[in-house]
C-alpha atoms as a PDB file:
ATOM      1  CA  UNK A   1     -56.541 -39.124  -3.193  1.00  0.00           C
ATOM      2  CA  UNK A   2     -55.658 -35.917  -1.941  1.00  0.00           C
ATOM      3  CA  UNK A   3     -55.464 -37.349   1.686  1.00  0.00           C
ATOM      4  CA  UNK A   4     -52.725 -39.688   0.632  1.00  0.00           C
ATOM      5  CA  UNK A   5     -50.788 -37.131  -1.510  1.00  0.00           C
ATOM      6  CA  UNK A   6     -51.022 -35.088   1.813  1.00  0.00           C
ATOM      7  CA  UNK A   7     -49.859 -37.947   3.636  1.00  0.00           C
ATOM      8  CA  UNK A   8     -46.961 -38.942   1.492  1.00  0.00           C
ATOM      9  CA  UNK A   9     -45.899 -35.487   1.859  1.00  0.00           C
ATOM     10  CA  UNK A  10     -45.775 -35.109   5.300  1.00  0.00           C
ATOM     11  CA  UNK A  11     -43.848 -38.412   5.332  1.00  0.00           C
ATOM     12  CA  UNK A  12     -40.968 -37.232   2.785  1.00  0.00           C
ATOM     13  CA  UNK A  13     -40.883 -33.939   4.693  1.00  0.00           C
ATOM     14  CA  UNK A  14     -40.558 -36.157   7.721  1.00  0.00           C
ATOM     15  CA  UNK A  15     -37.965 -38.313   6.176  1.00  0.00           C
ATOM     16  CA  UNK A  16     -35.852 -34.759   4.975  1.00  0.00           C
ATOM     17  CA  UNK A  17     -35.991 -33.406   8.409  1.00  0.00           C
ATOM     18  CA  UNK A  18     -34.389 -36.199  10.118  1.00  0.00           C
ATOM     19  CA  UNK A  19     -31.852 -36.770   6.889  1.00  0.00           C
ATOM     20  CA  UNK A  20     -30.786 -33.012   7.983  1.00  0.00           C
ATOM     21  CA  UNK A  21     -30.398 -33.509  11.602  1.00  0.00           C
ATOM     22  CA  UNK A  22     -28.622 -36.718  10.970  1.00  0.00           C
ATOM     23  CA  UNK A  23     -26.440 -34.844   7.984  1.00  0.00           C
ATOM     24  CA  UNK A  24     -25.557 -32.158  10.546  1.00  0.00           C
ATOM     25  CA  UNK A  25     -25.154 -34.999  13.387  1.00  0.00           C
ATOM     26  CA  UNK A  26     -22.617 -37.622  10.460  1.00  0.00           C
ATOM     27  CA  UNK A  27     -20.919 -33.699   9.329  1.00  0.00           C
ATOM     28  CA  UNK A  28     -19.697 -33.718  12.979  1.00  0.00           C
ATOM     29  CA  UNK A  29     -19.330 -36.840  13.999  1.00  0.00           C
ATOM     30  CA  UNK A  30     -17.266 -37.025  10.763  1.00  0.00           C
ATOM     31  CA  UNK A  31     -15.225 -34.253  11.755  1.00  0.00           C
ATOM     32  CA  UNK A  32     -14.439 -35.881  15.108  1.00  0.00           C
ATOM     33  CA  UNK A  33     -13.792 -38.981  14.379  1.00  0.00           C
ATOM     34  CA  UNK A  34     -11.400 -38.077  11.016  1.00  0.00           C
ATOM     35  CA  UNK A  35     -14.007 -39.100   8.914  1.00  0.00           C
ATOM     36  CA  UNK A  36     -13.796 -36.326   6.860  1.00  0.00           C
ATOM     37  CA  UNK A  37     -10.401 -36.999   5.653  1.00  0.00           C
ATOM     38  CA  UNK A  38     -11.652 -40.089   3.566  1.00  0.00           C
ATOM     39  CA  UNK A  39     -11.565 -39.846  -0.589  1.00  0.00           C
ATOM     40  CA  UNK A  40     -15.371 -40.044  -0.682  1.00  0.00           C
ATOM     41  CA  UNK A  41     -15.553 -36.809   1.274  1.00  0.00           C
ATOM     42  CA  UNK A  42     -12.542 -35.027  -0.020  1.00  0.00           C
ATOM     43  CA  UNK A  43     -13.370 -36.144  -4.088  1.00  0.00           C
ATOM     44  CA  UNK A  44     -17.433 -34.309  -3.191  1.00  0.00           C
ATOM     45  CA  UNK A  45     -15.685 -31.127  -2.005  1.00  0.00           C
ATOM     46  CA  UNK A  46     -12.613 -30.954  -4.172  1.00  0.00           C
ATOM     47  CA  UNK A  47     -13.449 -28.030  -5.769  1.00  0.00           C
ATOM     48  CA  UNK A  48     -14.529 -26.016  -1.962  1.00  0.00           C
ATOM     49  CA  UNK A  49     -10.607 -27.344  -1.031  1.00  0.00           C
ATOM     50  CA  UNK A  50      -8.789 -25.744  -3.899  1.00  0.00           C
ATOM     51  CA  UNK A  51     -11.184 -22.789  -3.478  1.00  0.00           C
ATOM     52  CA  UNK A  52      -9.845 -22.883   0.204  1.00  0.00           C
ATOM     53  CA  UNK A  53      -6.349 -23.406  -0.757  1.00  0.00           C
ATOM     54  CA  UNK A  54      -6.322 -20.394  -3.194  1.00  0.00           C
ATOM     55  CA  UNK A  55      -7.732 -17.983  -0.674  1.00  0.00           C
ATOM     56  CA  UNK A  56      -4.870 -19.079   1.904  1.00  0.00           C
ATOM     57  CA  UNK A  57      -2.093 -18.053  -0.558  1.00  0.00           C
ATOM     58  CA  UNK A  58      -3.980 -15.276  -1.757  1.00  0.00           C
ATOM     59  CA  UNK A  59      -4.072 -13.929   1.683  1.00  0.00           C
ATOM     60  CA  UNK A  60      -0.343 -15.004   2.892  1.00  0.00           C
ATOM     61  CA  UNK A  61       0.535 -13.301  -0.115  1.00  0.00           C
ATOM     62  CA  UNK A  62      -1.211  -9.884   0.600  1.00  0.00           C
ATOM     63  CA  UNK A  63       0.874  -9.941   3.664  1.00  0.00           C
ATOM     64  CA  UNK A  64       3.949 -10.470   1.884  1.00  0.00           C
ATOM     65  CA  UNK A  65       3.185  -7.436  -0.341  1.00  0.00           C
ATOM     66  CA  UNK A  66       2.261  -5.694   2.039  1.00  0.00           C
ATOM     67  CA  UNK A  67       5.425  -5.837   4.235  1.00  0.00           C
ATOM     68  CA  UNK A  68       7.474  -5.473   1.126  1.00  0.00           C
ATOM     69  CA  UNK A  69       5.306  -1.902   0.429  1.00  0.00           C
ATOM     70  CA  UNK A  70       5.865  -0.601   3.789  1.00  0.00           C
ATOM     71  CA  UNK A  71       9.519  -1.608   3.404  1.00  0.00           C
ATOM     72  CA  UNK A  72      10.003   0.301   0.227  1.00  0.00           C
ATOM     73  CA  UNK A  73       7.746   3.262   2.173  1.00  0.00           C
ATOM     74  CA  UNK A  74      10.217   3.548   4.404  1.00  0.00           C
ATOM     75  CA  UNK A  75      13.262   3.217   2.324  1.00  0.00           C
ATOM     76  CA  UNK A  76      11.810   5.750  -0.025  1.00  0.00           C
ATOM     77  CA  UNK A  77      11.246   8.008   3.350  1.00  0.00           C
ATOM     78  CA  UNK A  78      15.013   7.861   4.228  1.00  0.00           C
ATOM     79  CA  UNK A  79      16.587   8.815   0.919  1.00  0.00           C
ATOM     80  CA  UNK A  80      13.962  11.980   0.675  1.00  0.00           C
ATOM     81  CA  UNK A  81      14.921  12.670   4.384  1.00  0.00           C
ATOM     82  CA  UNK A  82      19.109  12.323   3.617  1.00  0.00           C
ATOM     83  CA  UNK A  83      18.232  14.516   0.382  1.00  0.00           C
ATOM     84  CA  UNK A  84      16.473  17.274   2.098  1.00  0.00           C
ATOM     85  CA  UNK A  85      19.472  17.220   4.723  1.00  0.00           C
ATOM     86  CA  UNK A  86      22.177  17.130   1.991  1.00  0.00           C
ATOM     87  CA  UNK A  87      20.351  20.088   0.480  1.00  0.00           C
ATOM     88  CA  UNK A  88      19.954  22.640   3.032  1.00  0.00           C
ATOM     89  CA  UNK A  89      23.598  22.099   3.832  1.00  0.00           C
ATOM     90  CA  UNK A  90      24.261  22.919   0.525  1.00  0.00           C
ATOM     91  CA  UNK A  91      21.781  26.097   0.326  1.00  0.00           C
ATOM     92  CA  UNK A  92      23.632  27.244   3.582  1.00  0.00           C
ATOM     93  CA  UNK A  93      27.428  26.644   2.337  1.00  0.00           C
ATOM     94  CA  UNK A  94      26.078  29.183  -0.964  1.00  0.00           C
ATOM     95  CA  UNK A  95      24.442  31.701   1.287  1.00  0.00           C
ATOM     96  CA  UNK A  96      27.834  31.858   3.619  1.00  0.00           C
ATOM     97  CA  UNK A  97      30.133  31.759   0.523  1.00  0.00           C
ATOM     98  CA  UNK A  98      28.717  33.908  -1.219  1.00  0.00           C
ATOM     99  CA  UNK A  99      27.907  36.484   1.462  1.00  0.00           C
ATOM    100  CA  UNK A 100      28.918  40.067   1.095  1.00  0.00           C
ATOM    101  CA  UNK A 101      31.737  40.760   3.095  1.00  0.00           C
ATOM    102  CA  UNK A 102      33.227  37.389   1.576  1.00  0.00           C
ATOM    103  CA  UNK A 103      32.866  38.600  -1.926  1.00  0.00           C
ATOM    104  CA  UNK A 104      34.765  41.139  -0.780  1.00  0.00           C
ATOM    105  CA  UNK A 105      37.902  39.544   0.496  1.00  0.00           C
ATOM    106  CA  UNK A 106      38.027  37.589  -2.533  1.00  0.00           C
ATOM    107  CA  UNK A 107      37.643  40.724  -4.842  1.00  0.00           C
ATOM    108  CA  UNK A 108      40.962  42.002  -3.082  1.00  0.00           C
ATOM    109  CA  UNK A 109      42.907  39.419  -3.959  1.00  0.00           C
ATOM    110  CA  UNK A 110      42.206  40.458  -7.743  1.00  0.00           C
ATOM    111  CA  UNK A 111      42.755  44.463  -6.726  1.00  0.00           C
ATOM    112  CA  UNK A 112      39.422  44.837  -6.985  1.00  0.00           C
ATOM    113  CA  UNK A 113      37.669  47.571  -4.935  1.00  0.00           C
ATOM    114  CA  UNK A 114      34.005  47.604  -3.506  1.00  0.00           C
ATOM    115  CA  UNK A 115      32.265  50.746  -4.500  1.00  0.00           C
ATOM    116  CA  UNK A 116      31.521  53.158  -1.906  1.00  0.00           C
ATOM    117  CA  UNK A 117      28.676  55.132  -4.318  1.00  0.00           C
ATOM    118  CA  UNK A 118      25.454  53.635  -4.382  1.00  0.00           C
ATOM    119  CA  UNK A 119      24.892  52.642  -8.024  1.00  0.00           C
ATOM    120  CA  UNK A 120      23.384  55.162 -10.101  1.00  0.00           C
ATOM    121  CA  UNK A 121      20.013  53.986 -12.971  1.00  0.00           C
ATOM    122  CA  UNK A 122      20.378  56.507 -16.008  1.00  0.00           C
ATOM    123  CA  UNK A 123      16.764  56.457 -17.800  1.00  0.00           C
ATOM    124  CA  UNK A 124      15.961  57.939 -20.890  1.00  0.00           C
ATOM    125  CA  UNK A 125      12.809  59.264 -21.365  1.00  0.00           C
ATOM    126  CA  UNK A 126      11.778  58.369 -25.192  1.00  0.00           C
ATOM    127  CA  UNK A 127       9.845  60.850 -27.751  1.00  0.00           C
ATOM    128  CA  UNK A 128       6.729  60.104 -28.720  1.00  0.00           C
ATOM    129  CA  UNK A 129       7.301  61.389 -31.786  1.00  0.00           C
ATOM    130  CA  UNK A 130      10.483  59.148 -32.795  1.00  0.00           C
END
């Protein structure tokens, strides 16, 4: 009894190795000849091709995103680059307005004199008593 359960074994394992090699040999030969594209085969892998499918967009649209992102990257770049620009132009029209000698010339036009003392700090010294 054994012998023949050993036996029938060895014949299904037989029978599942050349059902492989002849799955892998009808995969390819499927491929090749445009087999593949038949509703048997596409209906047993349906859900592999929408699993496929979803991936593909997934990964178009990554790129998409991703061109958009360095787009906005570098429009973002420019406006912090034309702000900087725009404000050490400012910063430097201030510092030459407002310079001393400037101040100056536009104090004469109101009669009004620079002073030629340095400026004097009173302090008080407080009681400790009060």
């Amino acid at each position: 009894m054994t012998e023949e359960r050993n036996k029938n074994q060895q014949v299904k394992s037989g029978e599942s190795e050349t059902n492989k090699d002849s799955r892998k040999t009808s995969a390819l030969s499927q491929i090749l000849n445009g087999d593949f594209l038949t509703k048997e085969f596409v209906l047993n892998n349906l859900n592999y091709i929408f699993f496929l499918i979803v991936l593909l967009l997934l990964i178009i649209a990554k790129g998409y995103f991703g061109k958009q992102i360095s787009k906005d990257i570098d429009n973002a770049q420019r406006d912090y680059d034309q702000n900087a620009a725009e404000y050490i132009e400012a910063k430097s029209k201030l510092e030459t307005a407002t310079r001393r000698y400037k101040l100056v010339e536009r104090l004469e036009k109101r009669e009004l004199k620079e002073t030629k003392n340095a400026t004097k700090v009173i302090r008080l010294k407080k009681n400790k008593n009060e």
